[in-house]
C-alpha atoms as a PDB file:
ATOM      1  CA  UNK A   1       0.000   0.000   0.000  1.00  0.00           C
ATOM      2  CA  UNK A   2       2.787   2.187   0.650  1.00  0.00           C
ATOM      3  CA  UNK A   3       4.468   1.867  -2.884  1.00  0.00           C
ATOM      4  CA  UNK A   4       0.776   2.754  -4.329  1.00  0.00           C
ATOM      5  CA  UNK A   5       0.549   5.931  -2.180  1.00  0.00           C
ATOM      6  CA  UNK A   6       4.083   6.805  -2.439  1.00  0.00           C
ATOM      7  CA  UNK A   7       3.779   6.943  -6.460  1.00  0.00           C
ATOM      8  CA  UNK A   8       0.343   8.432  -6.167  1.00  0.00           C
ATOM      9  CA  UNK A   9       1.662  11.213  -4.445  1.00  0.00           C
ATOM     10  CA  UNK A  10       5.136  11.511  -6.911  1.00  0.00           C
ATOM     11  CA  UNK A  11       2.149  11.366  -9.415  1.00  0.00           C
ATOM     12  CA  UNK A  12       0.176  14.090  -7.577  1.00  0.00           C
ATOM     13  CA  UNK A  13       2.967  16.649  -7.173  1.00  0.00           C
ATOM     14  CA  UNK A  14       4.543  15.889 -11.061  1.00  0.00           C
ATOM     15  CA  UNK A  15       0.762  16.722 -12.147  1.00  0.00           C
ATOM     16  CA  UNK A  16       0.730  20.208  -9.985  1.00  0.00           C
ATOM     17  CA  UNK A  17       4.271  21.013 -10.685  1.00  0.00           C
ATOM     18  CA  UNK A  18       3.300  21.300 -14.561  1.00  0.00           C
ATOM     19  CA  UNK A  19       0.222  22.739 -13.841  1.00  0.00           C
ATOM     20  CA  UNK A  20       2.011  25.428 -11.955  1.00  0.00           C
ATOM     21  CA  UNK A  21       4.984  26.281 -14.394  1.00  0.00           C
ATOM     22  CA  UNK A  22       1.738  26.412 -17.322  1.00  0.00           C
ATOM     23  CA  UNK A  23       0.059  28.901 -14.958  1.00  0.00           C
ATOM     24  CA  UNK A  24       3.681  31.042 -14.285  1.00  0.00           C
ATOM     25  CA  UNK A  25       4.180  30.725 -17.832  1.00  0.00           C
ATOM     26  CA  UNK A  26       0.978  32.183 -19.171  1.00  0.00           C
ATOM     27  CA  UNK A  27       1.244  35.118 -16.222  1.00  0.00           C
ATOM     28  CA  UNK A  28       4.845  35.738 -17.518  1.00  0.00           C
ATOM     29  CA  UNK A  29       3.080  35.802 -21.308  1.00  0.00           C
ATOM     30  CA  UNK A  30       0.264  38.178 -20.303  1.00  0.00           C
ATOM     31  CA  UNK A  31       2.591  40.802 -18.537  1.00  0.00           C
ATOM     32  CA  UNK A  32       4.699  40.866 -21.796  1.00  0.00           C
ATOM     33  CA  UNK A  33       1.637  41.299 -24.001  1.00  0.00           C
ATOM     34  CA  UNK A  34       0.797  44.163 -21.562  1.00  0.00           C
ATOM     35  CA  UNK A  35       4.192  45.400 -22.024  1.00  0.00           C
ATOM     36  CA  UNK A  36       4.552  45.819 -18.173  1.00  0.00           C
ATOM     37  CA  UNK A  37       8.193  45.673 -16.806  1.00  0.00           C
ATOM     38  CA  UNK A  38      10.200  42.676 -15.489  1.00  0.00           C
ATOM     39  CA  UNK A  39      10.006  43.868 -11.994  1.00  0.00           C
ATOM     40  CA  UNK A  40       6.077  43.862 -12.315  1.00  0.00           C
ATOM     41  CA  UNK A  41       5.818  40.745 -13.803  1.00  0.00           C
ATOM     42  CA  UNK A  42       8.005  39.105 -11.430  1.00  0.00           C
ATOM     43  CA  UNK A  43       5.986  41.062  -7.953  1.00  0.00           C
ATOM     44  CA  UNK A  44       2.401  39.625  -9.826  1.00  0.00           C
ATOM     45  CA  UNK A  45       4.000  36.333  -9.857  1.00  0.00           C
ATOM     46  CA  UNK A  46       4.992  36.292  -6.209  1.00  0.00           C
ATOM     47  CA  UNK A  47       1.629  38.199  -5.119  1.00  0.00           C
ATOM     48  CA  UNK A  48      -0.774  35.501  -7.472  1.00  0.00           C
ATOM     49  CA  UNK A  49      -2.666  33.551  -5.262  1.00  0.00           C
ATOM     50  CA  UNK A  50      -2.970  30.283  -6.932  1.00  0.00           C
ATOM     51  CA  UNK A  51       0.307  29.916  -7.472  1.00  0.00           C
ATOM     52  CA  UNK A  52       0.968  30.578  -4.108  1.00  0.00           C
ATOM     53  CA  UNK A  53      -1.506  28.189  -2.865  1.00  0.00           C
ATOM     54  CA  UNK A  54       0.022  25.831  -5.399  1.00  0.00           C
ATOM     55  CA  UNK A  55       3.047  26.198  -3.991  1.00  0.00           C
ATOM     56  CA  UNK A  56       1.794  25.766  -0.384  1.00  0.00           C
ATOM     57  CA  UNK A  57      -0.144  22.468  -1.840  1.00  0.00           C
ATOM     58  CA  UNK A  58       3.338  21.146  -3.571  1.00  0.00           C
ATOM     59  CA  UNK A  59       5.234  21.562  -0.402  1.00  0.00           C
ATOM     60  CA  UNK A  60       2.765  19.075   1.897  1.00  0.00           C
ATOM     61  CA  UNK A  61       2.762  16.783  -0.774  1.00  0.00           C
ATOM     62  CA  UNK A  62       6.663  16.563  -0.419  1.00  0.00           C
ATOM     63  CA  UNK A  63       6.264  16.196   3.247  1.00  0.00           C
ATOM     64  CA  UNK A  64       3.913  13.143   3.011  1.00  0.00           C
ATOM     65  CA  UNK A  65       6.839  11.590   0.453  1.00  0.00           C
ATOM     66  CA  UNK A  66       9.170  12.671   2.960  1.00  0.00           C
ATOM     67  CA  UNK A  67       6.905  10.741   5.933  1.00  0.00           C
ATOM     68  CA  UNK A  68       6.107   7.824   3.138  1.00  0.00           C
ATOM     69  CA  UNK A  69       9.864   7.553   2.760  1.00  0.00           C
ATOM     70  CA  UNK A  70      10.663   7.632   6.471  1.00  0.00           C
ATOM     71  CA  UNK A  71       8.142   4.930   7.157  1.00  0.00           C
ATOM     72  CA  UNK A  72       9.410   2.033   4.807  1.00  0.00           C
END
C-alpha cells in the first residue's frame, strides 16, 4: 500500500508542478503582451494567489513523500 501511495503522491505533485509552471508561464506571457516591466511581472508572480496556494499544496505533498519515505 505504501508503494501505491508513495507513487500516487510523486504522481500528484509531477501533475501540480506542470500545472504550476503552465500557470507562471501564461502570467509571464500576459505581462509581456501588456508590455509591463520585469520587476512587475516578477511582484504579480509572487503576489498571485494560486500559485501561491500551489506552492503551499506542492510543499505538503513533499512532506507526506518525505513521511512515506521515512516509514518504509
Amino acid at each position: 500500500m505504501a508503494e501505491s501511495s508513495l507513487s500516487e503522491l510523486q504522481e500528484s505533485i509531477e501533475e501540480l508542478t506542470a500545472y504550476m509552471e503552465r500557470l507562471r508561464k501564461d502570467v509571464i506571457g500576459m505581462g509581456q503582451k501588456l508590455k509591463l516591466p520585469q520587476k512587475r511581472i516578477d511582484a504579480s508572480i509572487a503576489e498571485h494567489p494560486e500559485l501561491q496556494r500551489l506552492t503551499l499544496i506542492l510543499h505538503q505533498l513533499e512532506e507526506q513523500v518525505r513521511v512515506v519515505n521515512s516509514s518504509n
